[in-house]
N, C-alpha and C. Protein backbone atom coordinates (compact mmCIF):
# COMPACT_ATOMS: atom_id res chain seq x y z
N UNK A 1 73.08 89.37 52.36
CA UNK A 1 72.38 88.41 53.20
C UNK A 1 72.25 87.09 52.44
N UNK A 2 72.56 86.37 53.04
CA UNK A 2 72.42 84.41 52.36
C UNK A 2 71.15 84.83 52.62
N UNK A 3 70.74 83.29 51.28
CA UNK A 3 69.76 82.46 51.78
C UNK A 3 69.67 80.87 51.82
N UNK A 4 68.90 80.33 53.07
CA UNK A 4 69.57 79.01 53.02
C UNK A 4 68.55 78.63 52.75
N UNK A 5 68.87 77.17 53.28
CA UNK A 5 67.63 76.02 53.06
C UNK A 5 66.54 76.28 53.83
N UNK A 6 66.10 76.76 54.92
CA UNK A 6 65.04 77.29 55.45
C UNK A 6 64.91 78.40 56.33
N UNK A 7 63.95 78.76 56.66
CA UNK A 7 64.28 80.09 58.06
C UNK A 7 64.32 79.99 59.07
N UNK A 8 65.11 80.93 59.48
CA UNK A 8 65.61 80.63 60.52
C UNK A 8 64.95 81.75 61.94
N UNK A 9 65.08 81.58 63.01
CA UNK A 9 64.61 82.75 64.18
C UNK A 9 65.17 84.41 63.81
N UNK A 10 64.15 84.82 64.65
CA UNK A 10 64.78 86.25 64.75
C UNK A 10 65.45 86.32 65.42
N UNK A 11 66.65 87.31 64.64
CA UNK A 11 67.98 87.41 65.33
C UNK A 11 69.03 86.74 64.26
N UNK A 12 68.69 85.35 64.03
CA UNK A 12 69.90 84.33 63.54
C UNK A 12 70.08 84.39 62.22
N UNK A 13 71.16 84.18 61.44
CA UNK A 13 71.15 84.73 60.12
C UNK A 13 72.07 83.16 59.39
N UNK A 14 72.05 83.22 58.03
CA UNK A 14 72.89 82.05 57.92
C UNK A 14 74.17 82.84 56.85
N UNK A 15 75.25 81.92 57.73
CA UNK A 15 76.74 81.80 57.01
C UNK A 15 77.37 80.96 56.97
N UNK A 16 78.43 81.65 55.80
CA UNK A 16 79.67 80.37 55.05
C UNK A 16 80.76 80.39 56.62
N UNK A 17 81.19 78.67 56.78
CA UNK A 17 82.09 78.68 57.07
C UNK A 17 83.31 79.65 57.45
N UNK A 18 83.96 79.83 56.28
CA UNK A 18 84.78 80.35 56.03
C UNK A 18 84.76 81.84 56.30
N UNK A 19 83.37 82.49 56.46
CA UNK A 19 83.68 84.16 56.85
C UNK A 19 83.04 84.12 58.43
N UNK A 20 83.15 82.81 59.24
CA UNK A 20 83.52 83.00 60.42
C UNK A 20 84.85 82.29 61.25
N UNK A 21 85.02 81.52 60.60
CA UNK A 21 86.47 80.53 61.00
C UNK A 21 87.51 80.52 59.52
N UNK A 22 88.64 80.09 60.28
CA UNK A 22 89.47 79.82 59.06
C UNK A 22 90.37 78.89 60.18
N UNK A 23 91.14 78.29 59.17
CA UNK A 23 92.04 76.97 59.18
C UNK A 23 93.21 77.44 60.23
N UNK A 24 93.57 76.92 61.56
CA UNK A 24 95.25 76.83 61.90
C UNK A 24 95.94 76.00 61.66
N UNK A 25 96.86 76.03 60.91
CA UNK A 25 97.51 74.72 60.82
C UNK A 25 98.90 74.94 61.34
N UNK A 26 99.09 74.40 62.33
CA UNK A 26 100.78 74.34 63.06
C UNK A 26 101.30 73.19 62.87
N UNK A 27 102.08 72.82 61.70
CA UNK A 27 102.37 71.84 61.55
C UNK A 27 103.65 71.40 62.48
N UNK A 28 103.56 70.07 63.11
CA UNK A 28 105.08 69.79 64.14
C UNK A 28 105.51 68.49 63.37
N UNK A 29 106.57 68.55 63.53
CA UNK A 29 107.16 67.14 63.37
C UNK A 29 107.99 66.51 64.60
N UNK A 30 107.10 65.65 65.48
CA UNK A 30 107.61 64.87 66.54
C UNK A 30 109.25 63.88 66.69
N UNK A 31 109.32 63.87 65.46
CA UNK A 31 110.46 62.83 65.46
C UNK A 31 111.87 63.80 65.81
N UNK A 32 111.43 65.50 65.39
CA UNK A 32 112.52 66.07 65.43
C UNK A 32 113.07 66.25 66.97
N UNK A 33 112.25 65.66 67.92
CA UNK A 33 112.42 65.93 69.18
C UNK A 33 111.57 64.58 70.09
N UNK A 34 112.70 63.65 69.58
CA UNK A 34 112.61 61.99 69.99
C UNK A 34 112.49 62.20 71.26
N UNK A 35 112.96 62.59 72.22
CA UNK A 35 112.68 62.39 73.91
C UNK A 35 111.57 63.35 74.33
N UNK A 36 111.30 64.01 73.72
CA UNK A 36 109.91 65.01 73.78
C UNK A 36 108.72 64.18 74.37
N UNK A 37 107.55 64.24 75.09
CA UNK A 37 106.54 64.10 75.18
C UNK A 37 105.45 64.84 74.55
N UNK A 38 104.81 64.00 73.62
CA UNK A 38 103.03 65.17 73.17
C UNK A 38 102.13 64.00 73.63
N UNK A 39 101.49 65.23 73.90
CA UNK A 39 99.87 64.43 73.72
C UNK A 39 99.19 64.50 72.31
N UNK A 40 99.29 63.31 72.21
CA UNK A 40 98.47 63.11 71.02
C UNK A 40 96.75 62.45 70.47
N UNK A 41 96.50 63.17 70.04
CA UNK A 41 95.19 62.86 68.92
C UNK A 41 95.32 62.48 67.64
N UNK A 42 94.70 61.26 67.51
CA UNK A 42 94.77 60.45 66.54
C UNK A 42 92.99 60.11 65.98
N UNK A 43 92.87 59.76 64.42
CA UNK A 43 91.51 59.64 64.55
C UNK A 43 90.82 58.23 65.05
N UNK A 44 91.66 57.75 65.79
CA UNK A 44 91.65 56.21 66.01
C UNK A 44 90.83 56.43 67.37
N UNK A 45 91.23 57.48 68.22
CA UNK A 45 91.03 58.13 69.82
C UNK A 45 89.56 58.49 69.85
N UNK A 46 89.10 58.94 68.58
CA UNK A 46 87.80 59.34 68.87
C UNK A 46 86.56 58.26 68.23
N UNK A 47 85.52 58.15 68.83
CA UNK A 47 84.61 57.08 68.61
C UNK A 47 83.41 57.77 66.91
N UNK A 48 82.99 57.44 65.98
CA UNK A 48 81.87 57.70 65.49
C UNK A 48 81.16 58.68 65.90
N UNK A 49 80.57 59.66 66.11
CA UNK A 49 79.56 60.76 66.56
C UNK A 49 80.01 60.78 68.18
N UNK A 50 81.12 60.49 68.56
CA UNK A 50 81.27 61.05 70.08
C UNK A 50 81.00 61.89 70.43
N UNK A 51 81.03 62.49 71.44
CA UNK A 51 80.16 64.19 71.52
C UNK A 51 81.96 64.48 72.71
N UNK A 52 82.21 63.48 73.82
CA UNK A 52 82.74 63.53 74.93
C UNK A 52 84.03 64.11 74.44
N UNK A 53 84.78 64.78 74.94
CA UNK A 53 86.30 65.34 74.36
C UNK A 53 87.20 63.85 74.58
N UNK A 54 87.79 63.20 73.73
CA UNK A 54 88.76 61.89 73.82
C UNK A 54 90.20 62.17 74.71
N UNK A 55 90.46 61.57 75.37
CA UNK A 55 91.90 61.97 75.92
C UNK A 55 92.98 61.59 75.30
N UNK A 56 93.76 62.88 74.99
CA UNK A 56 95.14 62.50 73.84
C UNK A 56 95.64 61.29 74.83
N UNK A 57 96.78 60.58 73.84
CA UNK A 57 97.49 59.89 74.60
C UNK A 57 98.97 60.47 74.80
N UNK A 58 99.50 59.68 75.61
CA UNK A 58 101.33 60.55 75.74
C UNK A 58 102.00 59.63 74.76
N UNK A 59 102.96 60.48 74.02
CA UNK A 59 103.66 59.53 73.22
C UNK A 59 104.72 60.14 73.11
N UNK A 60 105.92 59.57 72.88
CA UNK A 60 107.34 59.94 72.77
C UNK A 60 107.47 60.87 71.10
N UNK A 61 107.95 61.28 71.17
CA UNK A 61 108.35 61.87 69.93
C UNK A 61 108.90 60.77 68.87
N UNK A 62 109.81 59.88 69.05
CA UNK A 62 110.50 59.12 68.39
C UNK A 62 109.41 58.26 67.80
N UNK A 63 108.54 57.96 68.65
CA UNK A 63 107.02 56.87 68.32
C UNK A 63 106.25 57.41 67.39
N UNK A 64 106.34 59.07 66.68
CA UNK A 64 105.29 59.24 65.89
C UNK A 64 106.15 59.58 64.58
N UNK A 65 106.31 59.07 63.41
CA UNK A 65 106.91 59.38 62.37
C UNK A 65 106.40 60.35 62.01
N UNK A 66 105.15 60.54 61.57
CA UNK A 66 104.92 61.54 60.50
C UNK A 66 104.87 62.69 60.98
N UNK A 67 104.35 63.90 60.02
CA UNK A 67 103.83 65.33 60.68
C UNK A 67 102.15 65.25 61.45
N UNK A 68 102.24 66.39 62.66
CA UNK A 68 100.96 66.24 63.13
C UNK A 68 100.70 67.94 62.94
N UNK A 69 99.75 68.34 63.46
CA UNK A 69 98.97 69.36 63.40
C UNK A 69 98.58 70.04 65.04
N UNK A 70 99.33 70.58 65.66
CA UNK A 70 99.44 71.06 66.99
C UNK A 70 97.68 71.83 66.93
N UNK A 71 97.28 71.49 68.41
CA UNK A 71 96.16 72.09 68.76
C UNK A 71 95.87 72.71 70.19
N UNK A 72 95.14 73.84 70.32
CA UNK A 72 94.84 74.31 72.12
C UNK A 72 93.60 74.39 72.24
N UNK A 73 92.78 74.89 73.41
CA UNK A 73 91.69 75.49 73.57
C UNK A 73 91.42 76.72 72.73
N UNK A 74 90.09 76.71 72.40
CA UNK A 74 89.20 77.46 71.18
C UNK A 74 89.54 76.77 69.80
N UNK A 75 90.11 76.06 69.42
CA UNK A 75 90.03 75.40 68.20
C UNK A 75 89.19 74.00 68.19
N UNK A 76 88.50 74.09 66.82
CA UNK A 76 87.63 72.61 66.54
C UNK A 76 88.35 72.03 65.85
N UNK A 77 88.36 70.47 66.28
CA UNK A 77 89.34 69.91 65.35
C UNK A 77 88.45 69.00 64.32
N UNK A 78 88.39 68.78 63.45
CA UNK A 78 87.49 68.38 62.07
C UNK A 78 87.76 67.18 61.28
N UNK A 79 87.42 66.29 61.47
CA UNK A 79 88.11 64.69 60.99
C UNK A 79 87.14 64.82 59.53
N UNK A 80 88.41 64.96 58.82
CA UNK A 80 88.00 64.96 57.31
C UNK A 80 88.02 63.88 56.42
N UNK A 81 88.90 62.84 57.13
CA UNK A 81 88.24 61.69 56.68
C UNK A 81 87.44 60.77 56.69
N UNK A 82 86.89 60.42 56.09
CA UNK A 82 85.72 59.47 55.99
C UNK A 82 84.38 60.49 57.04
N UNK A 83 84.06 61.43 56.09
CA UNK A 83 83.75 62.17 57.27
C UNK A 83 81.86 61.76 57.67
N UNK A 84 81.39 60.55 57.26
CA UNK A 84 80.21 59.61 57.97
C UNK A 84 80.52 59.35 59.21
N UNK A 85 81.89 59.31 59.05
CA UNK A 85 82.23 58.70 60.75
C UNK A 85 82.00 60.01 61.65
N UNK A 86 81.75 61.10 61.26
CA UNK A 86 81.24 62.34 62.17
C UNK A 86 82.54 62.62 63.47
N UNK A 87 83.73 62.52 63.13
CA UNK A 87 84.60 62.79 64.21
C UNK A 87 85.12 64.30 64.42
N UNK A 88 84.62 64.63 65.49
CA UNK A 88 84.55 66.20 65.91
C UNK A 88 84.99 66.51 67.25
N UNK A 89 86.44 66.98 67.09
CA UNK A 89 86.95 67.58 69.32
C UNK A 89 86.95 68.64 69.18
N UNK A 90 86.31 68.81 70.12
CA UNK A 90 86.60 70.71 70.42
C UNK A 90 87.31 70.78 72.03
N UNK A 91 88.78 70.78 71.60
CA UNK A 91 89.74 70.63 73.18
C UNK A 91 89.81 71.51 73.96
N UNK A 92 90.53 70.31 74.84
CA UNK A 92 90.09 72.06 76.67
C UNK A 92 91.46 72.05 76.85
N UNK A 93 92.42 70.89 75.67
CA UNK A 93 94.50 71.72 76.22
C UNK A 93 94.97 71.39 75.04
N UNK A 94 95.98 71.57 75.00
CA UNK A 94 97.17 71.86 73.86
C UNK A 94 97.61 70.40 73.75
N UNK A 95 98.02 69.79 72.49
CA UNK A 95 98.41 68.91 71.93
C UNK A 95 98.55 68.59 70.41
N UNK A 96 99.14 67.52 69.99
CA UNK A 96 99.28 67.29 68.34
C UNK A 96 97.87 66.67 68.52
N UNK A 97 97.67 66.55 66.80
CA UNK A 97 96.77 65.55 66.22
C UNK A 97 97.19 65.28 64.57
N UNK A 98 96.92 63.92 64.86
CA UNK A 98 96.70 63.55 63.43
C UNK A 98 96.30 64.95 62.21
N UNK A 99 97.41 64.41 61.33
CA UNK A 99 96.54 65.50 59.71
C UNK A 99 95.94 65.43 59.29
N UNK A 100 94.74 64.31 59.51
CA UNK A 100 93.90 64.11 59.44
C UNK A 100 92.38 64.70 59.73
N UNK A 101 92.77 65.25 60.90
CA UNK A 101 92.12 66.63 61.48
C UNK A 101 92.62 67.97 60.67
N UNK A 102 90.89 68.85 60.48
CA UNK A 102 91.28 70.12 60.00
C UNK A 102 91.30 71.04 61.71
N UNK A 103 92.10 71.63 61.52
CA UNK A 103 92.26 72.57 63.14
C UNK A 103 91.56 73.48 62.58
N UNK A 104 90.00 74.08 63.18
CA UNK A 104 89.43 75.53 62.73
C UNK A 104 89.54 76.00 63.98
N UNK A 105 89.65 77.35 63.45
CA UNK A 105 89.92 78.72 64.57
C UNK A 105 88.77 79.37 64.76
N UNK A 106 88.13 79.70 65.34
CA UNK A 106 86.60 80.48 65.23
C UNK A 106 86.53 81.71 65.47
N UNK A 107 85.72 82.54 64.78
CA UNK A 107 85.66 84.04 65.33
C UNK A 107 85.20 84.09 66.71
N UNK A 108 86.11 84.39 67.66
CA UNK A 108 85.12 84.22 68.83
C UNK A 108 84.16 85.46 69.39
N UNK A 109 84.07 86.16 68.31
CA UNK A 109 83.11 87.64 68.60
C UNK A 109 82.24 87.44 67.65
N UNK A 110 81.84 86.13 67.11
CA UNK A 110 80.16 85.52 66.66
C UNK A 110 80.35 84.13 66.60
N UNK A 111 81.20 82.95 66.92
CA UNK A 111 80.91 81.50 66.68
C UNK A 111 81.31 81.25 67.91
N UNK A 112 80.85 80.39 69.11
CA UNK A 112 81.54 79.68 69.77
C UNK A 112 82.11 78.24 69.70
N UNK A 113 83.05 77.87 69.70
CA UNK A 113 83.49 76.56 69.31
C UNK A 113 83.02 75.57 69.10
N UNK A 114 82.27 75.16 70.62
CA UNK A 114 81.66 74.39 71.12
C UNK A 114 80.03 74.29 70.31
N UNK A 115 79.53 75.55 69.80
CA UNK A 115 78.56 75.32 68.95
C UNK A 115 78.78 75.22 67.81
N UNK A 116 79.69 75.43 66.78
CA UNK A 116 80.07 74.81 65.76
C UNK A 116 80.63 73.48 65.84
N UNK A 117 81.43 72.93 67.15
CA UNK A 117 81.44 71.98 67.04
C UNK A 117 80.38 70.94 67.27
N UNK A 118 79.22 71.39 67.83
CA UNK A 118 77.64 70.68 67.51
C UNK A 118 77.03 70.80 66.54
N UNK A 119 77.53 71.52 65.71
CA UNK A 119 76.96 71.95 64.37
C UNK A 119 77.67 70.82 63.49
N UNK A 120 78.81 70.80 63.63
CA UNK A 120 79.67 69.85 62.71
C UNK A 120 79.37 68.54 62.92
N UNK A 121 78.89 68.27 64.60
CA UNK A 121 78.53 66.86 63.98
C UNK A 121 76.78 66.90 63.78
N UNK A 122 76.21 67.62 63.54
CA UNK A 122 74.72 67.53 63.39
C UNK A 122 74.46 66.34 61.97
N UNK A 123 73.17 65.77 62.16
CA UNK A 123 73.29 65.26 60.91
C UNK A 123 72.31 65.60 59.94
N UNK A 124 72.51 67.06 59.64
CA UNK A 124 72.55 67.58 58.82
C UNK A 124 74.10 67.94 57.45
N UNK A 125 74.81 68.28 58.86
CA UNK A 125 76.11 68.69 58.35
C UNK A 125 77.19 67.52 57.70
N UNK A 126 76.89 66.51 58.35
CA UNK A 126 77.39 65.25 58.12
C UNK A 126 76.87 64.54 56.75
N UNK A 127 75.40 64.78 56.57
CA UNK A 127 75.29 64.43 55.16
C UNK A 127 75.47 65.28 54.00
N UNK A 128 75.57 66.28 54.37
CA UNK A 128 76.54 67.10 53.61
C UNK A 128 77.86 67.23 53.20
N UNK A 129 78.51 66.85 54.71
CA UNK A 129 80.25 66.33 53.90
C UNK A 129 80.18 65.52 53.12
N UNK A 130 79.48 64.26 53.64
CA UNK A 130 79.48 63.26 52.76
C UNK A 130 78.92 63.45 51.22
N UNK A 131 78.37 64.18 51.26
CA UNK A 131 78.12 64.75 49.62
C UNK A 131 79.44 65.37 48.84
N UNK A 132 80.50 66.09 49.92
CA UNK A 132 81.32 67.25 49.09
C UNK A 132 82.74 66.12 49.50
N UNK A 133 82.67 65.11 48.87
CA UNK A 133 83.92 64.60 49.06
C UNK A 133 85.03 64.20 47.92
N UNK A 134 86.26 63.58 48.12
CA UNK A 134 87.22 63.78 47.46
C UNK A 134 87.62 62.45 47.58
N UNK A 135 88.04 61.38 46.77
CA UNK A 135 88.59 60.06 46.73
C UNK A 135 87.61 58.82 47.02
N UNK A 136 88.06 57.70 46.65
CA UNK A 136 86.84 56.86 46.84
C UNK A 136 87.16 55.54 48.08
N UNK A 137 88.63 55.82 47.93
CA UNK A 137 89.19 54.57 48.90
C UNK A 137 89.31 55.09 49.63
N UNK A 138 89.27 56.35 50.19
CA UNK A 138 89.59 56.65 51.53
C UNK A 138 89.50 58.86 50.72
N UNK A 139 87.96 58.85 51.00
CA UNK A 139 87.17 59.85 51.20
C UNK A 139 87.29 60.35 52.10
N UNK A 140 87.72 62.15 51.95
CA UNK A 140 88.23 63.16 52.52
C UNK A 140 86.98 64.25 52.01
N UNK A 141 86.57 64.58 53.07
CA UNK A 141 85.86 65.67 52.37
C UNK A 141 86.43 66.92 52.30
N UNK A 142 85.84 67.32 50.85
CA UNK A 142 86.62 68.64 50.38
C UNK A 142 86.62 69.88 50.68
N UNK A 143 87.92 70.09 51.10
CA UNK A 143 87.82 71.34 51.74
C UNK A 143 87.20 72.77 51.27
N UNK A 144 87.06 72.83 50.34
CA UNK A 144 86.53 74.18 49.61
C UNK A 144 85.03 73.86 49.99
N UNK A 145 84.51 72.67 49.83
CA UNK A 145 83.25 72.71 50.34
C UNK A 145 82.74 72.77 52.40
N UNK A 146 83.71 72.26 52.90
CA UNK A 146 83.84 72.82 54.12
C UNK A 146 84.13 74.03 54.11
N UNK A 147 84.41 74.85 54.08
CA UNK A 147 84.69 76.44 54.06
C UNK A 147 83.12 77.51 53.62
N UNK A 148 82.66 76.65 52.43
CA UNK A 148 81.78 77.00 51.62
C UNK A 148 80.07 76.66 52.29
N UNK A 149 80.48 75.89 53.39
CA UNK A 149 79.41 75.58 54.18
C UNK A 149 77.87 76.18 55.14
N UNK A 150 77.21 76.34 54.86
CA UNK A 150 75.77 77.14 55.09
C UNK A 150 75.97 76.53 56.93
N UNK A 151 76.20 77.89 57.94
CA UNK A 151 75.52 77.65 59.30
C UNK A 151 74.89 78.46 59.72
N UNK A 152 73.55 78.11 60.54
CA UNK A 152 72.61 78.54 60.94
C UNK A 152 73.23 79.82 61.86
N UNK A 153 73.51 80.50 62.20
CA UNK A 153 74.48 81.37 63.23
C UNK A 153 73.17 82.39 64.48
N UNK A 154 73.23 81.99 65.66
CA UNK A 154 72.28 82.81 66.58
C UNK A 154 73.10 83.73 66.82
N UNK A 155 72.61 84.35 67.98
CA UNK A 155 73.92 85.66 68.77
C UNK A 155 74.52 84.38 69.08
N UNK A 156 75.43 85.11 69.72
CA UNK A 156 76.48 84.29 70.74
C UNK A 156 75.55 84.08 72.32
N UNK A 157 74.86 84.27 72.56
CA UNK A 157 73.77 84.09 74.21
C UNK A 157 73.40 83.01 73.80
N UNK A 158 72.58 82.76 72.60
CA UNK A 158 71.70 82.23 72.21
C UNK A 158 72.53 80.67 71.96
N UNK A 159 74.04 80.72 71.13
CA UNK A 159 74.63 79.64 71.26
C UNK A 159 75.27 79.03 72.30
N UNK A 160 75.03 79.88 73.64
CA UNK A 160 75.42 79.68 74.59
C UNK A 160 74.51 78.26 75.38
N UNK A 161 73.08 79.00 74.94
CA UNK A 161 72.25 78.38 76.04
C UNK A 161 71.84 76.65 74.90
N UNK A 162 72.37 76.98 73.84
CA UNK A 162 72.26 75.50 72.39
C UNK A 162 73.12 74.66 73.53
N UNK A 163 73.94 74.79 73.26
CA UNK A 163 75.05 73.81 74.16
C UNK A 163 75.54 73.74 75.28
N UNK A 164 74.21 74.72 75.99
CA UNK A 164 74.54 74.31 77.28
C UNK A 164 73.05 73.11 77.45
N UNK A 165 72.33 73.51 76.43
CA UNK A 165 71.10 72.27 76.47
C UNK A 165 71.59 70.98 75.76
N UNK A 166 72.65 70.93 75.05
CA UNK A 166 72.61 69.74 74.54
C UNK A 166 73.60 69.06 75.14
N UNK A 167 74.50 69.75 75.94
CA UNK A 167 75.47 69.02 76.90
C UNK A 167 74.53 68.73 77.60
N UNK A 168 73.71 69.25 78.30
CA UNK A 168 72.44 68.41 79.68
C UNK A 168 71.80 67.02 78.88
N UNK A 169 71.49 67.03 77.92
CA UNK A 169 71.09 66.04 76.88
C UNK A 169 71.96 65.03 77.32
N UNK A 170 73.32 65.62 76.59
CA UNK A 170 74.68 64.35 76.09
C UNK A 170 74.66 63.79 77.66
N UNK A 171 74.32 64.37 78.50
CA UNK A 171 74.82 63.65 80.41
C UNK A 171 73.71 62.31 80.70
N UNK A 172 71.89 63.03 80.31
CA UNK A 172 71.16 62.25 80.59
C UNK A 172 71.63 60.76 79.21
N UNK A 173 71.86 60.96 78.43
CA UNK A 173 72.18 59.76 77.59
C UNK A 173 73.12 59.19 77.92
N UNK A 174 74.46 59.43 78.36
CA UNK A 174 75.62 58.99 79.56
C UNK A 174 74.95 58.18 80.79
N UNK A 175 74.04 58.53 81.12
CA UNK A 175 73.65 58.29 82.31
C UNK A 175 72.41 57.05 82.34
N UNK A 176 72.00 57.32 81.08
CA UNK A 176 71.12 56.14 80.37
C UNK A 176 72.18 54.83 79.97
N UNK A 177 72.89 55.18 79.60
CA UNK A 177 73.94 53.87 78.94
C UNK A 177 74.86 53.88 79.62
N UNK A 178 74.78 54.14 81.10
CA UNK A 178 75.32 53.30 82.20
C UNK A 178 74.54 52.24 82.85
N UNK A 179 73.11 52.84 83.52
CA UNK A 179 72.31 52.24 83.88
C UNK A 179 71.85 50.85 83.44
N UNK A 180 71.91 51.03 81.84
CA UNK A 180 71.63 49.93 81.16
C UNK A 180 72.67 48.98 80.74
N UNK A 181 74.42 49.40 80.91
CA UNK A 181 75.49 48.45 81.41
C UNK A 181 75.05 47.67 82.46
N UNK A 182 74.59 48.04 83.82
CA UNK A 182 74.78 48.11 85.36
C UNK A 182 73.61 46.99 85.03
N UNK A 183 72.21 47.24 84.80
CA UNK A 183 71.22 46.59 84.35
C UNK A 183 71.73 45.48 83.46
N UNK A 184 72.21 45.20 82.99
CA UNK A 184 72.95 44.19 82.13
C UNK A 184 73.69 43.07 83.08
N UNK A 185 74.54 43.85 83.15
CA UNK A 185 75.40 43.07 84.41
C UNK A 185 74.77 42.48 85.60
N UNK A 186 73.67 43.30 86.17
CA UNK A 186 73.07 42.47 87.16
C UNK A 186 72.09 41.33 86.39
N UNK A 187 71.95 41.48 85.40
CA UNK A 187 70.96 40.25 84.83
C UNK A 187 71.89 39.21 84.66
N UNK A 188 72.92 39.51 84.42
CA UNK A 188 74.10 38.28 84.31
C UNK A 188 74.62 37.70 85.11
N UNK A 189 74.84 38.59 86.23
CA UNK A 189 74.73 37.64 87.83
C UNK A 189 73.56 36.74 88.51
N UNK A 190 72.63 37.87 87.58
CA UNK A 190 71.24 36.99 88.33
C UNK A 190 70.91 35.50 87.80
N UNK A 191 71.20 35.40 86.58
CA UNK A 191 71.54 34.51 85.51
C UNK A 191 72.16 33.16 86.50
């Protein structure tokens, strides 16, 4: 049995990373198949602490030189660089992404994606990468310490009903920072 930084409910226990997910890495190389279409993820696509899934873009094969890192549904994808910037997708289809992204696989008979991927960007977890990092010009956080990582873990019900409350959250704040576009805009007409 761990012990973490504080206690946790009955029922929920805390674990490493790594003895509930581990790494997929499908590496593709786009160029080998120039008339090809992927959808691609790049860390450019996703905003700072976005919560919303980003939409790959279509890109020709010939358009992406380097290697990417193929991804589907049930994988979190993990932006390891500069990882303050908190960039976290957990996708609903198949596409490349940047190598930049770590692709984790989750046990899905105790983690659900979608709650590790709220976990990953918590900012808790975030000032923690930023503690376990690697380079100074362009900080990667280190993977042994992602793996090595303390999560709070409920049943699986219990992470069910986490993110189904914090998606109701993420809508009313969507729905707040429209209003207050719309509110904006009419002051500028009124103007």
């Amino acid at each position: 049995m761990i012990k973490g930084p504080y206690k946790l409910p009955e029922g929920w226990r805390w674990v490493r990373l790594g003895e509930v997910a581990r790494r997929e890495s499908v590496i593709v190389k786009p160029s080998d198949q120039p008339n090809s279409t992927f959808r691609y993820l790049g860390m450019e696509h996703v905003a700072p602490g976005q919560w919303e899934e980003p939409c790959p873009v279509e890109v020709r094969g010939s358009d992406i030189r380097s290697q990417v890192i193929a991804f589907r549904p049930g994988l979190v994808l993990y932006g390891k660089l500069r990882p303050y910037l908190n960039k976290v997708v957990v996708p609903s289809s198949e596409g490349v992404a940047s190598t930049e992204f770590v692709p984790i696989a989750v046990r899905q008979d105790m983690v659900s994606p979608h709650y590790l991927g709220a976990f990953l960007r918590s900012p808790g977890f975030v000032a923690y990468a930023g503690r376990n990092i690697a380079g100074s010009r362009q900080p990667r956080t280190r993977l042994d310490a992602l793996w090595s990582a303390l999560i709070p873990l409920p049943p699986l019900a219990e992470q069910r009903r986490i993110v189904a409350r914090l998606e109701e959250l993420m809508a009313r704040v969507r729905e707040a920072k429209r209003l207050r576009q719309q509110a904006k805009e009419d002051a500028e007409r009124l103007m």
